[in-house]
Protein backbone atom coordinates (compact mmCIF):
# COMPACT_ATOMS: atom_id res chain seq x y z
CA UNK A 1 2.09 19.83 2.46
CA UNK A 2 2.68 17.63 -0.23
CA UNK A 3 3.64 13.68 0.90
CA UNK A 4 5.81 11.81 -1.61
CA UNK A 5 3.44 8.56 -3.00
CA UNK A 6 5.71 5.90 -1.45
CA UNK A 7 4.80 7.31 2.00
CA UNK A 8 0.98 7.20 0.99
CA UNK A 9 0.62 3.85 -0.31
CA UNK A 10 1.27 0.85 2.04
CA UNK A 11 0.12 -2.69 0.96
CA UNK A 12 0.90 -3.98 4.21
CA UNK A 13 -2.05 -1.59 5.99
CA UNK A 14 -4.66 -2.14 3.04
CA UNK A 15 -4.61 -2.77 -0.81
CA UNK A 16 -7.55 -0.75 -1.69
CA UNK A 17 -7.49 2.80 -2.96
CA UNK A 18 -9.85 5.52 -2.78
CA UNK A 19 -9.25 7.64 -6.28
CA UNK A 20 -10.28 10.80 -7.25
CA UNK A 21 -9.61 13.43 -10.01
CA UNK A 22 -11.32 16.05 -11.18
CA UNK A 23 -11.25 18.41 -14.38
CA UNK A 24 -9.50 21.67 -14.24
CA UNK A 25 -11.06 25.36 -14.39
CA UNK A 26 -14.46 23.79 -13.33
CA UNK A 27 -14.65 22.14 -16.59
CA UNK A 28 -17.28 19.51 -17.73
CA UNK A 29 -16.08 16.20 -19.40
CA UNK A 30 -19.39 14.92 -19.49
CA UNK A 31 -23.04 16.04 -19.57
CA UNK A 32 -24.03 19.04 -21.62
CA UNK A 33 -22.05 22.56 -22.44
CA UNK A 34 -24.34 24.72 -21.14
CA UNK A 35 -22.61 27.81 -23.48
CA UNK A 36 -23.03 25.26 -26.38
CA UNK A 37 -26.09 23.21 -25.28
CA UNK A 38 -24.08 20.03 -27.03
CA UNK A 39 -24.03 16.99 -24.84
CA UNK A 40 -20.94 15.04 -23.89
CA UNK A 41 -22.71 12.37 -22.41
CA UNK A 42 -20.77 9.98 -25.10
CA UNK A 43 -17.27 11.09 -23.10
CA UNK A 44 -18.64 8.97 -20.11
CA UNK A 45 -18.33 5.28 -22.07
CA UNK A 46 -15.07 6.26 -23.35
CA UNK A 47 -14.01 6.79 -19.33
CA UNK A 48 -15.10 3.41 -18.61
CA UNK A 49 -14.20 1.75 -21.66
CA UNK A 50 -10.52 3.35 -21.27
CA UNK A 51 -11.19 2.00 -17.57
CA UNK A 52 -11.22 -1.41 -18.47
CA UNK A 53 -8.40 -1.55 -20.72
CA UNK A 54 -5.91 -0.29 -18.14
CA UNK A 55 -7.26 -2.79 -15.50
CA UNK A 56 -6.22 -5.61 -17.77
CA UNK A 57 -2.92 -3.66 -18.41
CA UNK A 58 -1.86 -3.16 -14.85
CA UNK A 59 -2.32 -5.49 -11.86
CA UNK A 60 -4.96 -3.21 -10.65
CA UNK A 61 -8.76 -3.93 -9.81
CA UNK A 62 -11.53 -1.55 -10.09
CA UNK A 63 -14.12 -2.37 -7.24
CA UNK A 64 -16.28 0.38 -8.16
CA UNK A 65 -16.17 3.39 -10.07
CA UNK A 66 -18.54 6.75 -10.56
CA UNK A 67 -17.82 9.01 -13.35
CA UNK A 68 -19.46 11.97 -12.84
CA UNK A 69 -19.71 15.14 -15.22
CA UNK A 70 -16.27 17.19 -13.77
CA UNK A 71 -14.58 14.34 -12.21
CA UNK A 72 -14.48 10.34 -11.53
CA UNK A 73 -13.84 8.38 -7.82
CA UNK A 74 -12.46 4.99 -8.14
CA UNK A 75 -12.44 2.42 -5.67
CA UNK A 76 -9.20 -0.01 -6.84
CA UNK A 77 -7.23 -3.03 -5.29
CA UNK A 78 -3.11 -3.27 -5.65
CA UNK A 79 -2.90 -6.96 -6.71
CA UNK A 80 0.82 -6.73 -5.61
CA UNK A 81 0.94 -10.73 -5.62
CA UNK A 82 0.03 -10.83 -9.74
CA UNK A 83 2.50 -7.79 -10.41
CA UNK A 84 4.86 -10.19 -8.30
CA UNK A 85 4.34 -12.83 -10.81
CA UNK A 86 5.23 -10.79 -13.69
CA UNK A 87 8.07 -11.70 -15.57
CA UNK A 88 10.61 -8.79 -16.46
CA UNK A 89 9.28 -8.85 -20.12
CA UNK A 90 5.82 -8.53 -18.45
CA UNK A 91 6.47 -5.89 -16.48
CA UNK A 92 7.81 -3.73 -19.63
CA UNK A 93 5.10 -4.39 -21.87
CA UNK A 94 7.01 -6.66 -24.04
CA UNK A 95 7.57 -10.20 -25.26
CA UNK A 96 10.28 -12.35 -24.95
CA UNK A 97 12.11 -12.60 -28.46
């Protein structure tokens, strides 16, 4: 049965976050094709690169991360105090005129 996310997440009990999501149809982001034999190994930076640039983005920590060939787990922290702090111009990604 599917829970709605609001009745998941609860700052109050704990602001970390186990995360994980994997590929569809048993696909492989990473690694090498074995129909192909090409590697995708490169794929793996981008993950943690594109990683990065959300944390900074968001008010979201990333304790630890694995990104594995089909799928990634994420260990992240709400920082609900900084996303508190954010202005209303913060919070939509733009800056005051």
């Amino acid at each position: 049965m599917t829970i709605a996310r609001s009745r998941q997440i609860s700052l109050q009990d704990t602001p970390y976050y186990h995360v994980v999501s994997r590929c569809v149809r048993r696909a492989f982001l990473c690694g090498e094709d074995a129909h192909s034999g090409q590697s995708y190994e490169h794929r793996r930076q981008w993950v943690v690169d594109r990683l990065g640039q959300l944390s900074r983005l968001f008010a979201i920590g990333i304790c630890a991360y694995a990104v594995m060939s089909n799928h990634y787990h994420l260990v992240l922290k709400v920082d609900a105090e900084q996303a508190q702090g954010w202005s209303e111009w913060e919070t939509l990604g733009h800056p005051p005129f």
